[in-house]
N, C-alpha and C. Protein backbone atom coordinates (compact mmCIF):
# COMPACT_ATOMS: atom_id res chain seq x y z
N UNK A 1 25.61 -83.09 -12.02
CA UNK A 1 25.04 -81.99 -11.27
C UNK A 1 26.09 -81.51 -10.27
N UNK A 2 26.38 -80.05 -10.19
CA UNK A 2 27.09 -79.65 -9.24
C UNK A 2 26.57 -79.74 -7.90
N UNK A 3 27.43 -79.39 -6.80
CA UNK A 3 27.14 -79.28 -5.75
C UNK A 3 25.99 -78.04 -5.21
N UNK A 4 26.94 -76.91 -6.21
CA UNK A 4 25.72 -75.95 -5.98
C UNK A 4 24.00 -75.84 -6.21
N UNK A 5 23.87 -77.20 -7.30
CA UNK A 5 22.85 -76.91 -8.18
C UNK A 5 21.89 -78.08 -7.34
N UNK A 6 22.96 -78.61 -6.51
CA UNK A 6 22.25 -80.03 -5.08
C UNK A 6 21.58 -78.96 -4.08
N UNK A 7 22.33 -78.07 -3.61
CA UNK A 7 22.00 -76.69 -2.55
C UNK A 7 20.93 -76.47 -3.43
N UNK A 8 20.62 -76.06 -4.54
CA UNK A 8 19.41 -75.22 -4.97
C UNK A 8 18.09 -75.94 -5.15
N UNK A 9 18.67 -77.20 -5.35
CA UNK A 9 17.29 -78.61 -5.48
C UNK A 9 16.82 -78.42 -3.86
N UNK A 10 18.03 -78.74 -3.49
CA UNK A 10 17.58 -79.41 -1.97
C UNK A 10 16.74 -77.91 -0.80
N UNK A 11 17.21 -76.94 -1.67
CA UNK A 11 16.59 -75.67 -1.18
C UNK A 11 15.11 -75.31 -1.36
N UNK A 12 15.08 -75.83 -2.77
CA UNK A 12 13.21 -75.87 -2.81
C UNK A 12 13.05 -76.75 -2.14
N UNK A 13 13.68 -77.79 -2.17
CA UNK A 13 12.32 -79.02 -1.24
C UNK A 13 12.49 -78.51 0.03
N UNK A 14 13.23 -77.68 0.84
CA UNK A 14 12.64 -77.73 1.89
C UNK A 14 12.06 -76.60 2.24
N UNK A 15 11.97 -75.28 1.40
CA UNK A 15 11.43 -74.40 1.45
C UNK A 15 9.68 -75.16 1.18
N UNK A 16 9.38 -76.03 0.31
CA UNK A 16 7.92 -76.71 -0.21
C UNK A 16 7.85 -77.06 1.23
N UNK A 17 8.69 -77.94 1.67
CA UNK A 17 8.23 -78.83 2.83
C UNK A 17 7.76 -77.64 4.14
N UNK A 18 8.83 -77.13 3.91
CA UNK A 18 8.36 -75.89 5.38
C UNK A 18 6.79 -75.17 4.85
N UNK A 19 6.33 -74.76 3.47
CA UNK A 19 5.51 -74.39 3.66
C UNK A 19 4.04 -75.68 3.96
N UNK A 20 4.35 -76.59 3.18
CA UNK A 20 3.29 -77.80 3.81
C UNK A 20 3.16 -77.59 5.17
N UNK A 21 4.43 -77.77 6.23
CA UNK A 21 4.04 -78.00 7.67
C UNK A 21 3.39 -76.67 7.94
N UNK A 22 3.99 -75.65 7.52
CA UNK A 22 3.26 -74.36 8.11
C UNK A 22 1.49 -74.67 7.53
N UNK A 23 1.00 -74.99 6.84
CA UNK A 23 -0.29 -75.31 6.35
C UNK A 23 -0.96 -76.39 7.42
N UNK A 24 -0.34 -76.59 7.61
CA UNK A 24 -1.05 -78.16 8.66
C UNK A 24 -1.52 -77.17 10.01
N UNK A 25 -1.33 -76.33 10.13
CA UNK A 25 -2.15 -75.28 11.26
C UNK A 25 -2.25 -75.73 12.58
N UNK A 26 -2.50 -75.22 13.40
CA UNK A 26 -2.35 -75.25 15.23
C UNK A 26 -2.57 -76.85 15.88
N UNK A 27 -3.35 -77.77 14.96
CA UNK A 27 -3.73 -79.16 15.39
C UNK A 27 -2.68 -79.77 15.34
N UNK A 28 -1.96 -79.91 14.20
CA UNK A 28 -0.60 -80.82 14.41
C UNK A 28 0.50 -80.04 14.72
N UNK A 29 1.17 -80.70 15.83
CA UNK A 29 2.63 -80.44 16.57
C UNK A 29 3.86 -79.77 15.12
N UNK A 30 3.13 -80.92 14.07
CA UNK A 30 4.57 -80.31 12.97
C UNK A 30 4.12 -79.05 12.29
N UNK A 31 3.30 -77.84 12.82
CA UNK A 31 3.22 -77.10 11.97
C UNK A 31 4.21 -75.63 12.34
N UNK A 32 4.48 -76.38 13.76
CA UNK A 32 5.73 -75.32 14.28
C UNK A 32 6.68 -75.08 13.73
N UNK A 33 7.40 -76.38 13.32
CA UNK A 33 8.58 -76.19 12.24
C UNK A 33 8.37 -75.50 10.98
N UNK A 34 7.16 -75.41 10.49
CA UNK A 34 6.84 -74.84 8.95
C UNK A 34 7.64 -74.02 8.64
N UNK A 35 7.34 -72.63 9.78
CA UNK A 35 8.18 -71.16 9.52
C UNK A 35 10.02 -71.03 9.56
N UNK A 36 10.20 -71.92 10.40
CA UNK A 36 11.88 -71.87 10.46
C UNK A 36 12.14 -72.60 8.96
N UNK A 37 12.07 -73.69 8.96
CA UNK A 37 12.20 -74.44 7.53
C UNK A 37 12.04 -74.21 6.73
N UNK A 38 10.82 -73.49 6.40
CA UNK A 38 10.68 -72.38 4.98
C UNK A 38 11.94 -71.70 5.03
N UNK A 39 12.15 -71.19 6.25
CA UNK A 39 12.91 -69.60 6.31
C UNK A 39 14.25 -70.33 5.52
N UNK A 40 14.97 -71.70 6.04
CA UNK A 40 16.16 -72.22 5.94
C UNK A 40 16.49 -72.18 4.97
N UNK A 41 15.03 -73.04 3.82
CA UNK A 41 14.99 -73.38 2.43
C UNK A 41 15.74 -72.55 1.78
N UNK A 42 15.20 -70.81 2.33
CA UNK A 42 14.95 -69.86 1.11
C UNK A 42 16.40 -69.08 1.45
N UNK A 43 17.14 -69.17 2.95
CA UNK A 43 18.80 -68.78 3.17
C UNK A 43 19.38 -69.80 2.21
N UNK A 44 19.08 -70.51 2.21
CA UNK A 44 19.61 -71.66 1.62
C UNK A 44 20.30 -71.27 -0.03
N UNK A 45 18.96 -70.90 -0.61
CA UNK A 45 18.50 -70.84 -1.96
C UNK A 45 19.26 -69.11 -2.48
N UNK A 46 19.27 -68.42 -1.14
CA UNK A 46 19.70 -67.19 -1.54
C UNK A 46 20.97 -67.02 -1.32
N UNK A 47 21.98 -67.16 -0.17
CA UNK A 47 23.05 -67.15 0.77
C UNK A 47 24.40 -68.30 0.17
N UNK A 48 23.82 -69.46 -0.02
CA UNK A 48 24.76 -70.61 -0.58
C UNK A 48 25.32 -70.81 -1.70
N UNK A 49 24.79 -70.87 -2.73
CA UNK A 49 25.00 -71.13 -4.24
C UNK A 49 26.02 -70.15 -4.65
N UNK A 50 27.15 -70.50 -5.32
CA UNK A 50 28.16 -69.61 -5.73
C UNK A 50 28.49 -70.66 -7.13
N UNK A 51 29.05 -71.04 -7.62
CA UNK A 51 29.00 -71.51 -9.12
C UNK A 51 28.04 -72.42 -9.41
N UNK A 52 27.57 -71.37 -10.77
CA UNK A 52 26.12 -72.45 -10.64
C UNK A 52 26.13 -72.61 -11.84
N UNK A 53 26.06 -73.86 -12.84
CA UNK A 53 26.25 -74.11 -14.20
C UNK A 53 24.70 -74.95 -14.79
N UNK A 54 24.28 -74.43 -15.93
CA UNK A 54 23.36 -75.39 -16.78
C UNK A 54 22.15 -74.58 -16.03
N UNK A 55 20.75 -75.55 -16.25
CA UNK A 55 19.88 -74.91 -16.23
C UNK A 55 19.06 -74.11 -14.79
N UNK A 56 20.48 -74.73 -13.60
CA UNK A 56 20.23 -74.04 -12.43
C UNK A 56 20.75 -72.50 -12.56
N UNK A 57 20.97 -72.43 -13.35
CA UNK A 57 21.95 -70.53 -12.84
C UNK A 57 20.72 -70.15 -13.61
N UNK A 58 20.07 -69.92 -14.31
CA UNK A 58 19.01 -69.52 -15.40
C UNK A 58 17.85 -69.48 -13.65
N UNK A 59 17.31 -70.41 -13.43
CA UNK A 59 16.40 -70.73 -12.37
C UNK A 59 16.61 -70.01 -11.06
N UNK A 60 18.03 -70.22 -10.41
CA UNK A 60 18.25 -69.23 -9.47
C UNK A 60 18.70 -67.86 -9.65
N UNK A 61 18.56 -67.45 -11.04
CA UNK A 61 18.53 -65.92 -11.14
C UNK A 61 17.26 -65.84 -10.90
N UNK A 62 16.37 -66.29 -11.84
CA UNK A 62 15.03 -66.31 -12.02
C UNK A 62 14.26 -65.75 -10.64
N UNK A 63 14.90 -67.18 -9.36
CA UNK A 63 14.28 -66.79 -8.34
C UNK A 63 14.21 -65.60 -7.86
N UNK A 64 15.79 -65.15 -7.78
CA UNK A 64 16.59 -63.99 -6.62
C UNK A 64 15.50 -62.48 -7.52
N UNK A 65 15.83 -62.86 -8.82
CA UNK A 65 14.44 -61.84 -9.36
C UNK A 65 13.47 -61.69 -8.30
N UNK A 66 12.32 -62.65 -8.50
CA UNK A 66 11.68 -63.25 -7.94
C UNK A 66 11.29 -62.67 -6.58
N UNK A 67 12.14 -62.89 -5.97
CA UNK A 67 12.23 -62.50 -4.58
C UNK A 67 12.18 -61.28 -3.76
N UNK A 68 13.51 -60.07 -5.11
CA UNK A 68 13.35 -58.83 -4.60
C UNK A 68 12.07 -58.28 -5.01
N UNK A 69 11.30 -58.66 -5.61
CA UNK A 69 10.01 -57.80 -5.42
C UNK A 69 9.31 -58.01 -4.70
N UNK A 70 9.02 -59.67 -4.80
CA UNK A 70 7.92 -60.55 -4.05
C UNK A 70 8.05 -60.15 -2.35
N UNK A 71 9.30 -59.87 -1.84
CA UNK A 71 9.48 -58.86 -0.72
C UNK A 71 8.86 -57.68 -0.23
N UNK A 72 9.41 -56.94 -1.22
CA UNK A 72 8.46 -55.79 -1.10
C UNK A 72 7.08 -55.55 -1.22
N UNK A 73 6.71 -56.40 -2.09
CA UNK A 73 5.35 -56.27 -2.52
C UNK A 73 4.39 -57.08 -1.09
N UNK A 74 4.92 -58.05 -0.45
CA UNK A 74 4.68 -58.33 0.60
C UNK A 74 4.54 -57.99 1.51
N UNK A 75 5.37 -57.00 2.06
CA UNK A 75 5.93 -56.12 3.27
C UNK A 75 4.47 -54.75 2.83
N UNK A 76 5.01 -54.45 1.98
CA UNK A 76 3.58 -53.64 1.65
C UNK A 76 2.28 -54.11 1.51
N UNK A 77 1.98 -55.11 1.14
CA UNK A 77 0.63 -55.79 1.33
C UNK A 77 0.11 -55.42 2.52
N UNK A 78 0.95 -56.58 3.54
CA UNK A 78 0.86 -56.50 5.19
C UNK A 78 0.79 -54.76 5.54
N UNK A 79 1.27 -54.12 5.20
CA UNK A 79 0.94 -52.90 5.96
C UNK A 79 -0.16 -51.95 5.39
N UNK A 80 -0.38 -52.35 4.55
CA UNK A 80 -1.90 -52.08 3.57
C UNK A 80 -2.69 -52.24 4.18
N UNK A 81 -3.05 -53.98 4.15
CA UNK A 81 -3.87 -54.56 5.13
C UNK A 81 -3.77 -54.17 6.47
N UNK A 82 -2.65 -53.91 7.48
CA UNK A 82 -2.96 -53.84 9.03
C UNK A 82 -3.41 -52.06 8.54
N UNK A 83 -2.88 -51.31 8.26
CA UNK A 83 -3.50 -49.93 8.44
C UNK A 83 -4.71 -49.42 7.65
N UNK A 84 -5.55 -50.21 7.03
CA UNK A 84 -6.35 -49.86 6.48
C UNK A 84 -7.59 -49.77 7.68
N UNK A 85 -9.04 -49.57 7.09
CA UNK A 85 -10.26 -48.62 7.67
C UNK A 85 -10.80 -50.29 8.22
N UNK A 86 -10.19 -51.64 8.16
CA UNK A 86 -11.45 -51.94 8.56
C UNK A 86 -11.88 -52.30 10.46
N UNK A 87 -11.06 -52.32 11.07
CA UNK A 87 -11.37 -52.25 12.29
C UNK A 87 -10.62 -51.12 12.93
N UNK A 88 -10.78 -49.81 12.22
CA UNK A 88 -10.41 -48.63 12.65
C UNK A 88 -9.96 -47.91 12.60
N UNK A 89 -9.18 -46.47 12.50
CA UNK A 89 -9.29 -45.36 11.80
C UNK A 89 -8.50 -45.78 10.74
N UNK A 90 -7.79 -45.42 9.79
CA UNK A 90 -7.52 -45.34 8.81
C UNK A 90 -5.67 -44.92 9.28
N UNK A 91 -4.69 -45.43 9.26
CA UNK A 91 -3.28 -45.07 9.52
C UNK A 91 -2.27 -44.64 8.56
N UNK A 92 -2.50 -43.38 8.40
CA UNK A 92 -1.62 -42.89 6.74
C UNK A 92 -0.20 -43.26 7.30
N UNK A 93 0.21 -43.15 8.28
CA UNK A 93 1.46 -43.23 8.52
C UNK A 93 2.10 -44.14 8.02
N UNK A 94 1.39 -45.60 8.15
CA UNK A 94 1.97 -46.99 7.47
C UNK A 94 0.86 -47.32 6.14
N UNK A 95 0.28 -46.43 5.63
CA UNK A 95 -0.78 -46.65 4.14
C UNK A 95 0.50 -45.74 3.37
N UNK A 96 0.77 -44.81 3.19
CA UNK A 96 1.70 -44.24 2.76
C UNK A 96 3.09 -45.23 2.37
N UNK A 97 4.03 -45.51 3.05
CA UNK A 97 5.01 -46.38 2.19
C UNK A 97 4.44 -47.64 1.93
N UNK A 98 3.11 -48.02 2.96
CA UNK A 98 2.58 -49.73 2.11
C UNK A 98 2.32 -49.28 1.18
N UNK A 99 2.16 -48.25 0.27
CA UNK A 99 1.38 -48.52 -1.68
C UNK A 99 2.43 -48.11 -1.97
N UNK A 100 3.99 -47.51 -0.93
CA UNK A 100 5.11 -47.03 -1.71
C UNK A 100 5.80 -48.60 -2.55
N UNK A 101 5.79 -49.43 -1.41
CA UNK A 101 6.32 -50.57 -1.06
C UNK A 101 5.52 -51.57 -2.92
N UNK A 102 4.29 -51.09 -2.48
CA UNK A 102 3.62 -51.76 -3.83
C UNK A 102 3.62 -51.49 -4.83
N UNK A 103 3.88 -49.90 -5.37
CA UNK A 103 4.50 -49.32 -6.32
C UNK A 103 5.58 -49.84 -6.78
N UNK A 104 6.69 -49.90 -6.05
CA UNK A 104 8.13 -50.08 -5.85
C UNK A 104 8.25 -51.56 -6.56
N UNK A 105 7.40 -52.31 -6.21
CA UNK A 105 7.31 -53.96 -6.46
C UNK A 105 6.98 -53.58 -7.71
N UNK A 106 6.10 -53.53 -7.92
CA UNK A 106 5.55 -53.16 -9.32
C UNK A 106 6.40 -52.93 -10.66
N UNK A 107 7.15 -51.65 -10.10
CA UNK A 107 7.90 -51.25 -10.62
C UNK A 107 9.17 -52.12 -11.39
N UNK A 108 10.11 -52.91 -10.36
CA UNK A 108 11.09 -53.52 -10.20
C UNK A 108 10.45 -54.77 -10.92
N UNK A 109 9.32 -55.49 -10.49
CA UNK A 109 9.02 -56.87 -11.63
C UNK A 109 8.86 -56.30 -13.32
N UNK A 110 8.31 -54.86 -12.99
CA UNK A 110 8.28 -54.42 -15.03
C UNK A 110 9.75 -54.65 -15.26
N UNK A 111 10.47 -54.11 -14.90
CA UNK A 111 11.98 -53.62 -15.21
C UNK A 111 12.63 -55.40 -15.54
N UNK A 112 12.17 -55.72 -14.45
CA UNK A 112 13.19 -57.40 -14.98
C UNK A 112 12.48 -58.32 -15.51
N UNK A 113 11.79 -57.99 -16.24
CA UNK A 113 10.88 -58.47 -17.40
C UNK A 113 11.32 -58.78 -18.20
N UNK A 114 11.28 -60.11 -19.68
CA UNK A 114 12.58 -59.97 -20.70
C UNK A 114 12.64 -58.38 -21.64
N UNK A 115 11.08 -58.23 -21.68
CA UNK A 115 10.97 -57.15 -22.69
C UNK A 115 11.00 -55.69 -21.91
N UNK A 116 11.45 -55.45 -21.24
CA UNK A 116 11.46 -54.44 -20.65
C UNK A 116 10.67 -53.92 -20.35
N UNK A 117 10.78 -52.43 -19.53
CA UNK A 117 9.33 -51.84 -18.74
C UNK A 117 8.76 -51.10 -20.26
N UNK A 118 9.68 -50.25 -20.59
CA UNK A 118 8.72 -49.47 -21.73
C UNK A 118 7.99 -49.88 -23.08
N UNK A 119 8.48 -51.42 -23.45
CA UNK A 119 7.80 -52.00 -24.29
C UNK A 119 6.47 -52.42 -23.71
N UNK A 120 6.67 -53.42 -22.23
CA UNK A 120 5.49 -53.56 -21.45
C UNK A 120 4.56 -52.40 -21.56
N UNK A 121 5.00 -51.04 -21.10
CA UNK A 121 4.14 -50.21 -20.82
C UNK A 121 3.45 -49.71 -22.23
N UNK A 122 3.95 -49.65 -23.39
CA UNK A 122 3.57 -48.68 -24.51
C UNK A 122 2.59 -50.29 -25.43
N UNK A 123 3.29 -51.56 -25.34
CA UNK A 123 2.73 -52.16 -25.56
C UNK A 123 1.15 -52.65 -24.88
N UNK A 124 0.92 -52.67 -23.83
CA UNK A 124 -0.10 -52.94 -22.91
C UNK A 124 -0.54 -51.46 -22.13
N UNK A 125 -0.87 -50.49 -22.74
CA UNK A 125 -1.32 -49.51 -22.34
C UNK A 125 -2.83 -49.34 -22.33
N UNK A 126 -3.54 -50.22 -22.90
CA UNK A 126 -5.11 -50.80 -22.55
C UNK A 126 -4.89 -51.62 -21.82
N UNK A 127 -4.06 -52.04 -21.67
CA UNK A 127 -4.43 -53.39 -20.10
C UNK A 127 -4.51 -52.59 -19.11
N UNK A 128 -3.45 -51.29 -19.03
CA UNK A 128 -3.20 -50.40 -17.93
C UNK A 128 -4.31 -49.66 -17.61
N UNK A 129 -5.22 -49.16 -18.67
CA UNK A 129 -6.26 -48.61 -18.57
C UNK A 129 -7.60 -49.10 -18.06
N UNK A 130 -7.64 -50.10 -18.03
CA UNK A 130 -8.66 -51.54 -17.83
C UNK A 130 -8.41 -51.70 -16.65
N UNK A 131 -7.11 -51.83 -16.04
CA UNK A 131 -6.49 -52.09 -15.06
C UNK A 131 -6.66 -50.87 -13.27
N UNK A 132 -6.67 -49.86 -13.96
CA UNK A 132 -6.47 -48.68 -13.17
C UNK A 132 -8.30 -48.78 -13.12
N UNK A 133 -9.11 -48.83 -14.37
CA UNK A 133 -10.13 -48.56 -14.36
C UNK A 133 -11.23 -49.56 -13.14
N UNK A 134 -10.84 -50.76 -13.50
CA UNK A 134 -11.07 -51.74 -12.50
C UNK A 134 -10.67 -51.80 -11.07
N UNK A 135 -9.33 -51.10 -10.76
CA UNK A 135 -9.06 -50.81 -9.62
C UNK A 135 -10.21 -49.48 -8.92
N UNK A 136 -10.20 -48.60 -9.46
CA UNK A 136 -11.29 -47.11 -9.19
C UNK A 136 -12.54 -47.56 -8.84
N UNK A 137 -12.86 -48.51 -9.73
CA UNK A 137 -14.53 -49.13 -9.75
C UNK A 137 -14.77 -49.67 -8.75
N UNK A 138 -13.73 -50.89 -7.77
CA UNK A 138 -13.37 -51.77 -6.77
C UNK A 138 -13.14 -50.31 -5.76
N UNK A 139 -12.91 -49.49 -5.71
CA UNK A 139 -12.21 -48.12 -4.20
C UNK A 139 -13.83 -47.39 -4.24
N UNK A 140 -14.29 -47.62 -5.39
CA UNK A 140 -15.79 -46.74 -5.55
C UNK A 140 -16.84 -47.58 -4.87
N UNK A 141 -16.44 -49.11 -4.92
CA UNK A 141 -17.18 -49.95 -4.58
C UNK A 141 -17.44 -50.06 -2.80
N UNK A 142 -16.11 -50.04 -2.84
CA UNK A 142 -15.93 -50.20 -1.29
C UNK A 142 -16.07 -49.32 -0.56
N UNK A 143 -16.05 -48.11 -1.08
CA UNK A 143 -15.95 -47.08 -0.22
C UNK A 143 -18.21 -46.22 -0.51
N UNK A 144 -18.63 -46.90 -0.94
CA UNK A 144 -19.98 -47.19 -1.21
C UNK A 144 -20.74 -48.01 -0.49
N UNK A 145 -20.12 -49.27 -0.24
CA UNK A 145 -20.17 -49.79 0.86
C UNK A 145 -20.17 -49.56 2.46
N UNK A 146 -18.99 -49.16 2.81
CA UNK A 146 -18.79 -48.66 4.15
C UNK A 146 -20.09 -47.74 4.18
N UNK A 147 -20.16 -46.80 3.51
CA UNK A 147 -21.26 -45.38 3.42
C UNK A 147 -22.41 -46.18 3.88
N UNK A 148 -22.69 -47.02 3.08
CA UNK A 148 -24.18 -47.05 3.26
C UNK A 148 -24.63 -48.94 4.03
N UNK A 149 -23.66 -49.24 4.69
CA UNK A 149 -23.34 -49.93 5.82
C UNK A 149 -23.59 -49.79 7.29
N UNK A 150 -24.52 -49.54 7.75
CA UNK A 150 -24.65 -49.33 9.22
C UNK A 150 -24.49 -50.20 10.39
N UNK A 151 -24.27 -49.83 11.33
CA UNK A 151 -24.17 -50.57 12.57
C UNK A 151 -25.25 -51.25 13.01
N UNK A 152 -24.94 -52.70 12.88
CA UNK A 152 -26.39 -53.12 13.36
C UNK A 152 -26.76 -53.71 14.99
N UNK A 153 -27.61 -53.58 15.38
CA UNK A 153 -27.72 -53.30 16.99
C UNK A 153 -27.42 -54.71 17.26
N UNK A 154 -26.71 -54.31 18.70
CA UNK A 154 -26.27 -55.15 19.37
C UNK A 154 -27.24 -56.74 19.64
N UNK A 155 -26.08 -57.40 19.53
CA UNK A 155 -27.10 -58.85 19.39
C UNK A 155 -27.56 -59.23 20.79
N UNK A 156 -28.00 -60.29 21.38
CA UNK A 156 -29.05 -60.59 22.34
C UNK A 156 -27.55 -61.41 23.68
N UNK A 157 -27.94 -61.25 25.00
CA UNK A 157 -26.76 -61.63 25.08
C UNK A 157 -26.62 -63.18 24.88
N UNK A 158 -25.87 -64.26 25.68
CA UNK A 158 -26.17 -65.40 25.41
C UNK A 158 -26.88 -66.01 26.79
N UNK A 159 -27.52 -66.94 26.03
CA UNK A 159 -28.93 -67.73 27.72
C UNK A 159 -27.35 -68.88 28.19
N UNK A 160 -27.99 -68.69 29.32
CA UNK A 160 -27.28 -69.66 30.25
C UNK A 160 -27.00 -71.32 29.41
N UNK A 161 -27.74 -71.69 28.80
CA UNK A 161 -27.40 -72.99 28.21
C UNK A 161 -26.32 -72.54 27.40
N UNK A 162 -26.23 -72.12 26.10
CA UNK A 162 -25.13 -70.97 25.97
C UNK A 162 -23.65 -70.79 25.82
N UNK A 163 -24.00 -70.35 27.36
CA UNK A 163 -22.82 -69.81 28.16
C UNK A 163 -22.09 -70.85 28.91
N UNK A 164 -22.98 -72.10 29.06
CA UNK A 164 -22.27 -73.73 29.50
C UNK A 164 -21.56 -74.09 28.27
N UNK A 165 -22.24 -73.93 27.04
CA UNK A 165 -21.43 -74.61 25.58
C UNK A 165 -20.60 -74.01 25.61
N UNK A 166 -20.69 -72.80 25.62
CA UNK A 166 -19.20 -71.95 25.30
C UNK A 166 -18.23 -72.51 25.85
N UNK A 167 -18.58 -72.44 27.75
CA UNK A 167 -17.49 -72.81 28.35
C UNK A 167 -16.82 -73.60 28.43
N UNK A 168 -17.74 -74.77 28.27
CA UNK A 168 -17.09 -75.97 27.86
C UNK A 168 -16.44 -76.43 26.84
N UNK A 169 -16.37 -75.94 25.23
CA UNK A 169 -15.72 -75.86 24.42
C UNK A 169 -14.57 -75.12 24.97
N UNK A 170 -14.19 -74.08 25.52
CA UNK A 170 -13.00 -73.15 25.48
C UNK A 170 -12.58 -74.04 26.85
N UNK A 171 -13.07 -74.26 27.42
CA UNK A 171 -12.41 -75.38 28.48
C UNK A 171 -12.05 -76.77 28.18
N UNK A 172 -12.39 -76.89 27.15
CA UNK A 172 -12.04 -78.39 26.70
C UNK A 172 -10.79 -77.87 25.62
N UNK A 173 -10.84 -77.01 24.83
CA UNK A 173 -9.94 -76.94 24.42
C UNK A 173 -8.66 -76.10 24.50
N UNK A 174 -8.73 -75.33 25.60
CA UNK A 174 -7.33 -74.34 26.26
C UNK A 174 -7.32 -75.40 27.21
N UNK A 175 -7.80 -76.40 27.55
CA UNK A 175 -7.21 -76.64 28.87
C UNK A 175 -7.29 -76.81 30.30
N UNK A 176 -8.37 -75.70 30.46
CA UNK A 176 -8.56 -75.04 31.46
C UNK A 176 -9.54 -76.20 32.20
N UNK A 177 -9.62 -75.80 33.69
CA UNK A 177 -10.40 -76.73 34.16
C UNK A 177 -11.52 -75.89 35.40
C-alpha cells in the first residue's frame, strides 16, 4: 500500500470518526470535535493524495465525484429549507439559486454517471415522469395544506406550578441560579 492510499484510508476513518462525535450531541464534551475532524478527514481525502495506484485511485475519484455535487446539492438544500414559507414569508431571493444549486447537482451526478446523462435520460424517461409527477402531487399536497390549515388560538398561559417546573428545569440546566 502506498503512502497515498494510507492518507486516503486514514482520511475516511477520521472523517467516520468526526461524524460519530458530531452525533453524540450537546451532552458529551466530545461532540465539539465532530465538526473540525470531519472537516480534516475530508481536506485530507481531497487536498493530499497525489499518486494513487490500485483500487484507491478508482475510490478517490469516485469520491471527488462524489463530492462536487454532494456540495452543491447541499448548499442548496440549506437554502431551500432556510427560505422557504414555513416560519415566514417566502424568500425568492435565496429559493431562486437554492433549486439553481439543486438543479446544478442533479445535473453534474447524471453527467458522471458510467452511462451517461442521455442514455440515463432517454433510457429512464418514465422514471422521470413518475418522478416529476410525484414531486407536483407532494407541492399540491403541501400547498393544500397550508390553505386549509388555520391558526389555532392561543394556548392557556402556564399556572404557577408550571412556571416553577419550567424554571427549574432551565435553571438546572443553563446553570443559572
Amino acid at each position: 500500500m502506498s503512502f497515498d492510499a494510507a492518507i486516503i484510508w486514514a482520511s475516511i476513518v477520521l472523517t467516520t470518526f468526526g461524524y460519530c462525535f458530531h452525533r453524540m450531541g450537546p451532552a458529551f464534551k466530545r461532540s465539539r470535535f465532530g465538526a473540525p475532524l470531519a472537516l480534516l478527514g475530508v481536506s485530507c481525502l481531497v487536498l493530499i493524495p497525489r499518486e494513487i495506484s490500485g483500487p484507491e485511485q478508482e475510490m478517490h475519484q469516485e469520491l471527488l465525484n462524489f463530492f462536487s455535487w454532494a456540495i452543491l446539492f447541499g448548499v442548496g438544500s440549506l437554502l431551500a429549507l432556510r427560505s422557504s414559507q414555513t416560519y415566514g414569508k417566502t424568500q425568492l431571493f435565496e429559493l431562486v439559486p437554492a433549486w439553481f444549486f439543486i438543479v446544478a447537482s442533479w445535473y453534474l451526478a447524471s453527467t458522471q454517471s458510467e452511462y451517461g446523462f442521455s442514455k440515463v435520460a432517454t433510457n429512464g424517461v418514465f422514471a422521470y415522469i413518475g418522478l416529476f409527477a410525484g414531486i407536483i402531487v407532494f407541492i399540491i399536497g403541501v400547498a393544500m395544506a397550508e390553505r386549509f390549515a388555520g391558526i389555532d388560538s392561543e394556548s392557556e398561559p402556564l399556572s404557577k406550578e408550571e412556571e416553577k417546573l419550567v424554571r427549574t428545569i432551565l435553571e438546572r440546566r443553563l446553570g443559572g441560579g
